[in-house]
Protein backbone atom coordinates (compact mmCIF):
# COMPACT_ATOMS: atom_id res chain seq x y z
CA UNK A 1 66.66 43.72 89.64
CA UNK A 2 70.24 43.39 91.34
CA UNK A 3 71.38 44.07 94.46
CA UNK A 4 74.56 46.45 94.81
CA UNK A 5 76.34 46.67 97.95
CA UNK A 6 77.49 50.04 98.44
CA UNK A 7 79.99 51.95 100.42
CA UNK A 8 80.28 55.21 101.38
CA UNK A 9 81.44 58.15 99.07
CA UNK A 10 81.22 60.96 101.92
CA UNK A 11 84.42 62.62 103.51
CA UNK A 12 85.67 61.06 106.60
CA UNK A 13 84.06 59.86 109.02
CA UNK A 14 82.65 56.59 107.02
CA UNK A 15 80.11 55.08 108.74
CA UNK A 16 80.49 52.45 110.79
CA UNK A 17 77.64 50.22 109.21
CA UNK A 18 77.03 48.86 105.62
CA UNK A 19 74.03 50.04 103.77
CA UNK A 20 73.25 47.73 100.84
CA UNK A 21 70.69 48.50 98.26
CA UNK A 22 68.19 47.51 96.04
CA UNK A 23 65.29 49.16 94.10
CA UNK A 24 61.82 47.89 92.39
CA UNK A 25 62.39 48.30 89.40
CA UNK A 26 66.29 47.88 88.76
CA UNK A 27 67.23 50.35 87.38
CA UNK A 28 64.56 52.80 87.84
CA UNK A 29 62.67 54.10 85.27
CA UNK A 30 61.83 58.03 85.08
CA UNK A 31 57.63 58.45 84.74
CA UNK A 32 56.63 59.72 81.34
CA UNK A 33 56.68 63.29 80.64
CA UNK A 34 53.09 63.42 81.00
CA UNK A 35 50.52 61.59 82.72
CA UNK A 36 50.82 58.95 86.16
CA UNK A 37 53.86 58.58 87.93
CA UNK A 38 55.66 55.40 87.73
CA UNK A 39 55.83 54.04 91.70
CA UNK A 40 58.90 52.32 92.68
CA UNK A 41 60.40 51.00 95.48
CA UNK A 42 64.07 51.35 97.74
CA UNK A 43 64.91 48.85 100.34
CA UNK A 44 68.11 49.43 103.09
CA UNK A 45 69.76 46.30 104.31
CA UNK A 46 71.82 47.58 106.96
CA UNK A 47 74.81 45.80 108.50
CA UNK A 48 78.00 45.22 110.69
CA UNK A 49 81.31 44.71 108.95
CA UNK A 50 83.64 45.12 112.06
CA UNK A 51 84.21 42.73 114.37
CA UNK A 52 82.70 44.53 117.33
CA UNK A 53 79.13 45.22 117.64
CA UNK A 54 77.77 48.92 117.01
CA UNK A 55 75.81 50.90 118.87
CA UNK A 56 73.02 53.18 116.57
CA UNK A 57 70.82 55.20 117.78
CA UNK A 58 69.15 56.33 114.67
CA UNK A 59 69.52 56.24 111.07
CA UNK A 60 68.01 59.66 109.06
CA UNK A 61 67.41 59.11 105.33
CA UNK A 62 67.39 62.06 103.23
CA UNK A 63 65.43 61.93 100.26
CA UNK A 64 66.26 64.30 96.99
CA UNK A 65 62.34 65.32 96.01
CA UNK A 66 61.86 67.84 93.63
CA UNK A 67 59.84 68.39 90.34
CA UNK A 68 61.89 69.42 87.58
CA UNK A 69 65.74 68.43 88.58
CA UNK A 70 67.17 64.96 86.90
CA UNK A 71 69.08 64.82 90.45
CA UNK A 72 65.48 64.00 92.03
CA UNK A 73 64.57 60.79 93.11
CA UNK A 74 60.81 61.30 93.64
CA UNK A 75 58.20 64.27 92.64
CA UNK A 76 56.77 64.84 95.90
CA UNK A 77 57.14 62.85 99.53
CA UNK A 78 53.67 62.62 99.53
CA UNK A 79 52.55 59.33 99.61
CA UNK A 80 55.90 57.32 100.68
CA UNK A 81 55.21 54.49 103.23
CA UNK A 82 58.52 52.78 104.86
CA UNK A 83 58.40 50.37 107.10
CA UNK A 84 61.45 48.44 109.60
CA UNK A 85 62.47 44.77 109.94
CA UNK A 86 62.46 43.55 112.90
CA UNK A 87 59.56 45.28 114.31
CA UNK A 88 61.54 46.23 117.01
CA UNK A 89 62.50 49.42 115.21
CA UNK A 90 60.35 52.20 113.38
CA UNK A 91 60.28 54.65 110.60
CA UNK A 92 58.86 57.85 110.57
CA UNK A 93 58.25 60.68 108.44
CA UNK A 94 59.68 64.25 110.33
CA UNK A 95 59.40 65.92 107.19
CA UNK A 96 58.14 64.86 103.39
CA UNK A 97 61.77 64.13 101.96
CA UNK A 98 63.26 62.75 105.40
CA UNK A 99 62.66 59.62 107.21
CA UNK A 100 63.86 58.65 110.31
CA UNK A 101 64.36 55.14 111.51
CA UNK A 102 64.77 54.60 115.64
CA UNK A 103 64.83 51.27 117.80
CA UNK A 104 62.36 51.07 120.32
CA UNK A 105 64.76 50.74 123.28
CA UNK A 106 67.10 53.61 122.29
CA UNK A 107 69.94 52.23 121.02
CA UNK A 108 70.49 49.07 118.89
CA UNK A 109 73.28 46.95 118.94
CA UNK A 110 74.25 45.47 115.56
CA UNK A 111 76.50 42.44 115.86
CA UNK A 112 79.16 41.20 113.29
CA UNK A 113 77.57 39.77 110.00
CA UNK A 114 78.65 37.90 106.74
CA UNK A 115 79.83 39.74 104.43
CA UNK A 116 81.50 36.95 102.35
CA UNK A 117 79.48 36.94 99.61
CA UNK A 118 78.66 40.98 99.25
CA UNK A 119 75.51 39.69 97.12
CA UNK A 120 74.13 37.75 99.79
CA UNK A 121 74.75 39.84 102.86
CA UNK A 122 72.79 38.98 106.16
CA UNK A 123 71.22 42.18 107.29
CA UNK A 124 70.12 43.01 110.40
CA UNK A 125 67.75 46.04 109.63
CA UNK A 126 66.15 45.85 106.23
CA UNK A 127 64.37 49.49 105.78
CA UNK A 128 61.79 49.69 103.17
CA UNK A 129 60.59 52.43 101.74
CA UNK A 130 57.41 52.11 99.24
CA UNK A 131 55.82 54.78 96.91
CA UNK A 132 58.18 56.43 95.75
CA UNK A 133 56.67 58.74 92.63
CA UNK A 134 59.79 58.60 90.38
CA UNK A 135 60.55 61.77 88.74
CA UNK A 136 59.81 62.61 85.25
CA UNK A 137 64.12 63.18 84.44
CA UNK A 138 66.46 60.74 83.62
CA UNK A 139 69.44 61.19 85.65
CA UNK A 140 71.55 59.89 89.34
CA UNK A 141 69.43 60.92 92.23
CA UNK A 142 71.90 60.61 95.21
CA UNK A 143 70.12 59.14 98.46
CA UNK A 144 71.80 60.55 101.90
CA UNK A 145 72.33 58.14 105.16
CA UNK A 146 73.04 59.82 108.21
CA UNK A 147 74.24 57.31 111.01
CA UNK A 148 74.02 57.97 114.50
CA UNK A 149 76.19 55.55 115.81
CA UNK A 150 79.39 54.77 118.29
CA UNK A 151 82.30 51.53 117.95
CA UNK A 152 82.36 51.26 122.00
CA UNK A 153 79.56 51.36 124.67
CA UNK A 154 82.11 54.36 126.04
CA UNK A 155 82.19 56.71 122.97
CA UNK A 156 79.96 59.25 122.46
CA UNK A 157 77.67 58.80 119.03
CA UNK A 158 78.87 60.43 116.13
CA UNK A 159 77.24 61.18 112.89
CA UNK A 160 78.39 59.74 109.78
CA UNK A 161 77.38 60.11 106.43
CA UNK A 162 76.69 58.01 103.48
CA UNK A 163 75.61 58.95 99.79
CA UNK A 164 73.91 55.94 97.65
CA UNK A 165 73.46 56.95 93.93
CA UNK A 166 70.51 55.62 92.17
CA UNK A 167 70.05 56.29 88.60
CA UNK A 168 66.94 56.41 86.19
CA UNK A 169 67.05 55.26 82.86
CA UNK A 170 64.21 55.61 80.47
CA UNK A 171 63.56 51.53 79.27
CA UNK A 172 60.02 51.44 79.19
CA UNK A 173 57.01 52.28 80.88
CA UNK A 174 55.67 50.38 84.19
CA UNK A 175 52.59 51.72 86.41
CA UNK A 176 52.49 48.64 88.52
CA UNK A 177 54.76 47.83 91.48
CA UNK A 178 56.12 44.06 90.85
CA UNK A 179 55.80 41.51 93.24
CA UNK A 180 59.17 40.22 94.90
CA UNK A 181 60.54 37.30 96.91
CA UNK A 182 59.82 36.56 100.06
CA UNK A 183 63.84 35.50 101.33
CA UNK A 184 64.87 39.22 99.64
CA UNK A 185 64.34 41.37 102.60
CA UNK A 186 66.62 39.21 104.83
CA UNK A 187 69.33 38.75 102.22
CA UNK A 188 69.29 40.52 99.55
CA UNK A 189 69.71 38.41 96.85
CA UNK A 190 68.40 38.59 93.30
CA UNK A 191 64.77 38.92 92.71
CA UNK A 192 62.14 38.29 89.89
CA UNK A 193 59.82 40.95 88.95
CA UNK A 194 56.46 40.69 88.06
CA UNK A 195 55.12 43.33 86.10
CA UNK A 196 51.25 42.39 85.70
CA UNK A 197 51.09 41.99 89.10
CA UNK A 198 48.58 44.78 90.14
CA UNK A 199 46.14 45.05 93.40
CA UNK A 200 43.56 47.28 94.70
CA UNK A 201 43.43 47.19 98.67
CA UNK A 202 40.69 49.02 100.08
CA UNK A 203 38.31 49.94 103.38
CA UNK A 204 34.60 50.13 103.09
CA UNK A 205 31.99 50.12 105.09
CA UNK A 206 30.74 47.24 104.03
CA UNK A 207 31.94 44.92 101.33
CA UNK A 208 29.21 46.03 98.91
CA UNK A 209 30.12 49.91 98.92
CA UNK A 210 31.21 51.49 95.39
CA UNK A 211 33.14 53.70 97.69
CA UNK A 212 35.90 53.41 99.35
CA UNK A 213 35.95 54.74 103.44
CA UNK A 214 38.48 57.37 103.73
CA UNK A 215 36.95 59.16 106.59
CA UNK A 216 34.39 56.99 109.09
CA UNK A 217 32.50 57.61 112.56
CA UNK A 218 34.66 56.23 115.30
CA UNK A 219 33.94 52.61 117.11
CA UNK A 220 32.39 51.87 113.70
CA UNK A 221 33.38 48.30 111.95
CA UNK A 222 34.76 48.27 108.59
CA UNK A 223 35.74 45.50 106.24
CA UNK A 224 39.16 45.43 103.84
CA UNK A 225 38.43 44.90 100.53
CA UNK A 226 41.60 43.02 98.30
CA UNK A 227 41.58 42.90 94.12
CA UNK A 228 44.62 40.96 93.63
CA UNK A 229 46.89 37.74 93.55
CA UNK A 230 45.56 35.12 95.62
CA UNK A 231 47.60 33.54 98.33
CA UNK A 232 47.75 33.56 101.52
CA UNK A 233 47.51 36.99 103.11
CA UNK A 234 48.84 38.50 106.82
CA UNK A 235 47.15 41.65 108.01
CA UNK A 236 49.63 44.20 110.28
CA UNK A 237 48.37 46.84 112.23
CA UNK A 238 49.30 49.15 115.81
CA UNK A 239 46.95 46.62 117.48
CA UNK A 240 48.22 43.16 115.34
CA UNK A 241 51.99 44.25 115.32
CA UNK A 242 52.74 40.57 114.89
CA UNK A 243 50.14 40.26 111.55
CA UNK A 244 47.30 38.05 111.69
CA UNK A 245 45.81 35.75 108.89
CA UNK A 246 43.21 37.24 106.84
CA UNK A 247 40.96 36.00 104.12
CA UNK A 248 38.99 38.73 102.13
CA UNK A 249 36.39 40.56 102.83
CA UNK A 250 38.26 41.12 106.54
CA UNK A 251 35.85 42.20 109.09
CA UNK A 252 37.88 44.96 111.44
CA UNK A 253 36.21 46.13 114.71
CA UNK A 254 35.43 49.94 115.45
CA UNK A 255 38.43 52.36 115.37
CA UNK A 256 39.15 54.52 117.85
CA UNK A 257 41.62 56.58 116.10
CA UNK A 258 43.16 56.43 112.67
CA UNK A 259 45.08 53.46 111.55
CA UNK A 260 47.04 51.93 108.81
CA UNK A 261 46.74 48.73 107.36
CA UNK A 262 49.94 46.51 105.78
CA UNK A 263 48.83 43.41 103.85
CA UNK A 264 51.30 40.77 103.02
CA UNK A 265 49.98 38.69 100.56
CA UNK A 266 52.42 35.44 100.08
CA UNK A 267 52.49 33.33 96.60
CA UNK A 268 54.68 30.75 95.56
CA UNK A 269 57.18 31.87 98.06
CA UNK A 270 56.83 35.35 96.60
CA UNK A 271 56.16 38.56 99.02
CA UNK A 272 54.40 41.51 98.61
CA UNK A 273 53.28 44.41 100.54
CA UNK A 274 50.15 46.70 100.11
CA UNK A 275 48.82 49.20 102.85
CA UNK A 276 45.84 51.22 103.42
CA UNK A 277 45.30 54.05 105.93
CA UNK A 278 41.63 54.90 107.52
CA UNK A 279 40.60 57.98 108.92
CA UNK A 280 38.67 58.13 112.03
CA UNK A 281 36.29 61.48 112.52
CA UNK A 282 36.28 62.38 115.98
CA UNK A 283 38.99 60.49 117.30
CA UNK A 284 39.52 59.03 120.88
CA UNK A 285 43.24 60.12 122.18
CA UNK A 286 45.45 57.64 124.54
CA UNK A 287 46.65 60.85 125.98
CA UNK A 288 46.93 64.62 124.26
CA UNK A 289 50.01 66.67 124.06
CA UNK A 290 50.06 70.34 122.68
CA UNK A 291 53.19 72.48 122.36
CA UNK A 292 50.54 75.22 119.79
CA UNK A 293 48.13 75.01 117.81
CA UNK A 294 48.18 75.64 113.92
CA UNK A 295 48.20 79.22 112.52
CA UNK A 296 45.33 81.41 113.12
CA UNK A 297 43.32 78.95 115.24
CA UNK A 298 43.82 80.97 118.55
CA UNK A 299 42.49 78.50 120.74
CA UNK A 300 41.40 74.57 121.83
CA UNK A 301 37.62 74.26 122.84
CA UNK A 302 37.65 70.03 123.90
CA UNK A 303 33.29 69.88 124.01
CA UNK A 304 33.14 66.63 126.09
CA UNK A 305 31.19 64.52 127.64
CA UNK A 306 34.80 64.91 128.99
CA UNK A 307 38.18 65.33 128.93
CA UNK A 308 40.68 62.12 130.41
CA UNK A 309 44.38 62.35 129.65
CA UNK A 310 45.88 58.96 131.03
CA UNK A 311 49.26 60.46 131.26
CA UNK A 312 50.00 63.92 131.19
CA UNK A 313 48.74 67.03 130.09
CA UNK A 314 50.81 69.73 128.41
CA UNK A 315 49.04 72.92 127.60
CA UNK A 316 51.09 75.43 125.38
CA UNK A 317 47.99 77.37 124.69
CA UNK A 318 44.83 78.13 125.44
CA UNK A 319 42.52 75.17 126.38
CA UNK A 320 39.14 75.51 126.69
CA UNK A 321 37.14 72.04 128.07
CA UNK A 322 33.38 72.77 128.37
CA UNK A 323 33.49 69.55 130.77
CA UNK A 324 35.54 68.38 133.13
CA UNK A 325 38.97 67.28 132.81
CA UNK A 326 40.66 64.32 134.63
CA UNK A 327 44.75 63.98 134.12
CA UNK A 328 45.58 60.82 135.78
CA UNK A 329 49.45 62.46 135.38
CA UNK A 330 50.98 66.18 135.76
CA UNK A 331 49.23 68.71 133.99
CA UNK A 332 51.55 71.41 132.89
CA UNK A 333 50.67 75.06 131.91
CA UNK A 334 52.34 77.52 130.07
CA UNK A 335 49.12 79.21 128.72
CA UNK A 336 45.64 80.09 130.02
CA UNK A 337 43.41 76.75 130.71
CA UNK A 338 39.68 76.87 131.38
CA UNK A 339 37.21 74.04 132.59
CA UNK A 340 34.39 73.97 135.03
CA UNK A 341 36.90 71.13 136.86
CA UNK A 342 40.21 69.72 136.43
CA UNK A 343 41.27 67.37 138.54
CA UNK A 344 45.35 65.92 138.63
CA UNK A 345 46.72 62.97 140.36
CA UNK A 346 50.20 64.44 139.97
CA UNK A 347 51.87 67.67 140.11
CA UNK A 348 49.99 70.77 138.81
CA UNK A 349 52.48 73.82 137.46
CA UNK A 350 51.88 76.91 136.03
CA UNK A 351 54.97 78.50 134.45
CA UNK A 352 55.76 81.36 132.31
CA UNK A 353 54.08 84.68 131.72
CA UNK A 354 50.48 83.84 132.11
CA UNK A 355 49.97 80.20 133.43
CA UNK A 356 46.72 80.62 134.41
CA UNK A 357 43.85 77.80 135.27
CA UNK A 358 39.88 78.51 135.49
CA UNK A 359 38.37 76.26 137.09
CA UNK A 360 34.86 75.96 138.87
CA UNK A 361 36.61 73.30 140.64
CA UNK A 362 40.56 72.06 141.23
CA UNK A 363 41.07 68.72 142.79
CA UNK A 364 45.37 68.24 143.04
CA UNK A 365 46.60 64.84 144.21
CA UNK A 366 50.39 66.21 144.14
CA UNK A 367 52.16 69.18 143.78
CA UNK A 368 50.46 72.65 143.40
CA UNK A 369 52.87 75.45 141.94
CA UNK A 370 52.53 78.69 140.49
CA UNK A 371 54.89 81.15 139.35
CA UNK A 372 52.32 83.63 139.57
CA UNK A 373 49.48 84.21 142.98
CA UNK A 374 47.29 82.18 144.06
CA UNK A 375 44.16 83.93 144.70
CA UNK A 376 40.79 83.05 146.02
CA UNK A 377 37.93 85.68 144.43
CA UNK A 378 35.40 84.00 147.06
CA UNK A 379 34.51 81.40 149.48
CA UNK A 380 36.53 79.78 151.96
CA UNK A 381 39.79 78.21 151.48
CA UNK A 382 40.50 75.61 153.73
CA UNK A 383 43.93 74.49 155.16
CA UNK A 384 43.45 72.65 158.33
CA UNK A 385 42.88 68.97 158.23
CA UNK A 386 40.15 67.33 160.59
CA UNK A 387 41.09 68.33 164.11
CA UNK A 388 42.39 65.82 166.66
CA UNK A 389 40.19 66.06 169.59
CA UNK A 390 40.55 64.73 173.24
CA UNK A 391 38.21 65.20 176.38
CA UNK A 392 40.65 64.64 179.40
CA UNK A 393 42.07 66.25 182.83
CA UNK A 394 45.65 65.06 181.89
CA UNK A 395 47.01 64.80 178.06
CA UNK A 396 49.74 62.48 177.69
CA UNK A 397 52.47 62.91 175.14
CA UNK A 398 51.08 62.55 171.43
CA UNK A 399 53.17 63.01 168.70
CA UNK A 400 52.21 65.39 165.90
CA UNK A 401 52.30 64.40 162.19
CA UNK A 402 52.19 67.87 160.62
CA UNK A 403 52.36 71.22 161.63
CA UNK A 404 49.37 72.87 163.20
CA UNK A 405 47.86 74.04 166.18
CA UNK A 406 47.12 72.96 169.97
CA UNK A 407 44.06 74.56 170.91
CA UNK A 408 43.15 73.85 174.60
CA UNK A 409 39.53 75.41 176.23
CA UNK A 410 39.13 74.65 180.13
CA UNK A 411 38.03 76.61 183.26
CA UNK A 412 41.34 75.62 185.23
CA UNK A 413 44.43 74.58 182.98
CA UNK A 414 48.20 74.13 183.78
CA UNK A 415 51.18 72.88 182.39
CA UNK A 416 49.81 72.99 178.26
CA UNK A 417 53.58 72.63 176.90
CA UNK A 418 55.10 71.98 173.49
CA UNK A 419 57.92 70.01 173.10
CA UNK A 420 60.64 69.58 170.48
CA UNK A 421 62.08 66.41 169.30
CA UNK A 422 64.62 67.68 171.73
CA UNK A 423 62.60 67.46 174.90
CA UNK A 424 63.03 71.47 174.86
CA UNK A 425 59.93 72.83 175.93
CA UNK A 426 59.13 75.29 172.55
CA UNK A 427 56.61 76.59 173.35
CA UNK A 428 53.56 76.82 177.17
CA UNK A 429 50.76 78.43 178.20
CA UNK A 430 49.03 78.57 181.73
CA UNK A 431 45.33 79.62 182.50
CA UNK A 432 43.81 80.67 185.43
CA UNK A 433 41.01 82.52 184.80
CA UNK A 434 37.64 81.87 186.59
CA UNK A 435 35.55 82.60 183.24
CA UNK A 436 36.93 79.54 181.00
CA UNK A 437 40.24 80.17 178.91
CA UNK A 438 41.47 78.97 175.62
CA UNK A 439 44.77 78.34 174.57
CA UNK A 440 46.32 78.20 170.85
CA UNK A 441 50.05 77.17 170.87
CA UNK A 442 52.15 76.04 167.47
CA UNK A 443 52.67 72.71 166.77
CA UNK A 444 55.66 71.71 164.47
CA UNK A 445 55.58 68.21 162.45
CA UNK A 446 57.64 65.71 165.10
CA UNK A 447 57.27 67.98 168.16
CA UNK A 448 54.85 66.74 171.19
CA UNK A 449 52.09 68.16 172.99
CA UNK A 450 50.85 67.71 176.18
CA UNK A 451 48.57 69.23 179.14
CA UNK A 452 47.15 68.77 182.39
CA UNK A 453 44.13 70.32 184.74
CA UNK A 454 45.00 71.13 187.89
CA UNK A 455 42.12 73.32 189.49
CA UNK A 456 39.54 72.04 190.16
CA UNK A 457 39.48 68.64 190.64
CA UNK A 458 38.11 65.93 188.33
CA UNK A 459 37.33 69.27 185.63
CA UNK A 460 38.34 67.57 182.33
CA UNK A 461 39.76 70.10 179.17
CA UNK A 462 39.34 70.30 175.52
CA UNK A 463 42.56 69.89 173.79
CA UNK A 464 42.04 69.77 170.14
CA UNK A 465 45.01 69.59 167.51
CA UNK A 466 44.48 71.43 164.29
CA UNK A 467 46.89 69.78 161.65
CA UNK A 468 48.27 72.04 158.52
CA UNK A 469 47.56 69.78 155.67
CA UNK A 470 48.14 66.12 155.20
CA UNK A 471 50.11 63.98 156.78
């Protein structure tokens, strides 16, 4: 295998960083007519030639897959595992034949590297991309880079393209993946295959099982089986992103939801990768997002016990939740949503042309808006806080916190007033009836109220204030 740093072929603009290449096996071999696919792999050692650093934002990868055309690098995208070095940026699949790599921050800023010896370049962002089904034609596939990138923290990000040819060459038959060095993803120099290097990575239920577990029963452990090279091995995973040492059988604890599994197994300074993905029936979500739902499923029925989103809750349509549903977050609707109780800690908001929530019960922390009405079908709805109340012949000045109402009940009362944050009376009432009175005057957030009994003597009043709300 050799490493070829190449440049790029596209019309202006060239991109601003260097994508060197290298493939397992060099050159690659086309599968046999008939029969297995040969699996091969491409790694991306990506770097800064210019003196300033480069701001990327993302880096798409365009794979040619197809099933009869020598221009086709794989059969199908199904299958294809890539992975990002540092950690600090990811790769994911947003289609079978295209790959897109992202930093976790953003943007990335690639600094100036060596490129004095173009065979032993020091990369920044090595992209690897494993299981690759090579085609059954001999031929060039051509590999497209699109870089989304900018030369000054000031310019906007352009994309730039890049075209790396790879060609297949029929030389002889390999169904094993080789083994490589361990110094070759952060270099690229020379490697030395392996070709009866095989290994059989696997997740079972228990170590004994003649069957492999593709699909268990979540919070259930599980053990990874390995029939391979020996050396020391490093187990990655979403809840190990810095690996952890492993010696076979590995015991894992219950899953929650599904994961996948990247073994490094390290010998004689040689490095080689081998993953495994488990699926978890049932799964338990961090939070759940749904824009719509596949074709002809016309709605979501979530059966319980219940239903906790820890962030947000976007419903694009209809939700059905036979329990209750907590959203510690806003809980947007665009579609009908139905549960015996939702409850929201932020902002709940119905938009569109029939953002409608059923619900036996609706507890909102925040915000409660509707483009459509609000309606109440039956039993009381309740707007006034717990009423303020005071037993006394002569009501100072209090201030009020929200709007509402003074209500004042006496046999003799004077003087009830309203005031402004002025000091403009805004509103008074006077009683004098024999038969007991009772006064009601509105109460805006910052005004003051006050009242006094004049006849008769010593009588004390009922004021009570009737806040609108919370404070």
């Amino acid at each position: 295998m050799t490493t070829t740093s190449t440049g790029p072929t596209a019309p202006a603009p060239k991109t601003l960083l260097t994508y060197s290449h290298e493939t397992i096996p060099h050159p690659l071999n086309p599968s046999a007519p008939v029969g297995e696919l040969e699996i091969a792999r491409l790694r991306l050692l990506v770097s800064n030639p210019l003196p300033d650093p480069v701001r990327c934002s993302r880096i798409t990868i365009v794979l040619p897959v197809g099933t009869v055309s020598a221009s086709a690098l794989a059969e199908t995208g199904v299958g294809i595992v890539a992975t990002a070095t540092p950690h600090t940026w990811s790769v994911v699949a947003i289609q079978e034949d295209v790959l897109v790599a992202v930093p976790q921050d953003g943007t990335a800023e690639f600094t100036r590297s060596d490129h004095a010896n173009p065979d032993q370049v020091t990369g920044s962002l090595a992209i690897q991309i494993d299981g690759i089904k090579v085609s059954r034609e001999e031929g060039t596939a051509t590999v497209r880079v699109i870089e989304s990138a900018s030369a000054s923290p000031d310019a906007p990000e352009i994309d730039r393209d890049l075209e790396i040819d790879l060609d297949k060459i029929r030389l002889r038959w390999r169904r094993d993946l080789p083994t490589e060095p361990a110094h070759a993803a952060g270099t690229g120099a020379r490697t030395d295959e392996d070709a009866s290097s095989t290994a059989n990575l696997t997740a079972r239920l228990s170590p004994g099982d003649p069957a492999p577990a593709t699909l268990v029963p979540r919070a259930t452990p599980i053990v990874l089986t390995w029939q391979g090279p020996t050396g020391d091995h490093v187990v990655y995973s979403r809840t190990t992103p810095n690996g952890v040492t492993a010696t076979f059988p590995f015991q894992l604890p219950g899953l929650d939801r599904d994961e996948t599994f990247v073994v490094k197994t390290t010998k004689d300074g040689v490095d080689r990768y081998d993953s495994v993905t488990v699926t978890v029936d049932a799964p338990l979500l961090a939070s759940l997002r749904t824009d719509e739902l596949a074709a002809g499923t016309p709605d979501m029925t979530l059966t319980g016990p219940a239903v906790t989103c820890t962030r947000t809750l976007n419903a694009g349509a209809l939700v059905k939740s036979q329990k209750s549903c907590t959203v510690h977050g806003a809980v947007t609707v665009t579609a009908p949503i139905a549960t015996p109780s939702l409850t929201a800690t932020g902002a709940v908001t119905g938009t569109g042309a029939n953002p409608r929530i059923t619900a036996g019960s609706l507890s909102v922390t925040g915000t409660l808006q509707s483009d459509d009405t609000l309606d109440a079908t039956k039993g009381p709805v309740k707007i006034l806080g717990e009423p303020v109340v005071h037993n006394t012949a002569d009501l100072p000045h209090l201030p009020a916190t929200t709007d509402g109402f003074l209500v004042v009940s006496a046999s003799w009362a004077r003087n009830v007033k309203v005031w402004d944050s002025k000091g403009v009376s805004a509103s008074d009432s006077s009683m004098d009836s024999d038969g007991g009175t009772t006064a009601a005057l509105p109460v805006h957030r910052a005004d003051t109220y006050d009242g006094a009994i004049t006849e008769p003597h010593g009588t004390s009043a009922q004021f009570v204030f009737y806040p609108i709300g919370r404070p």
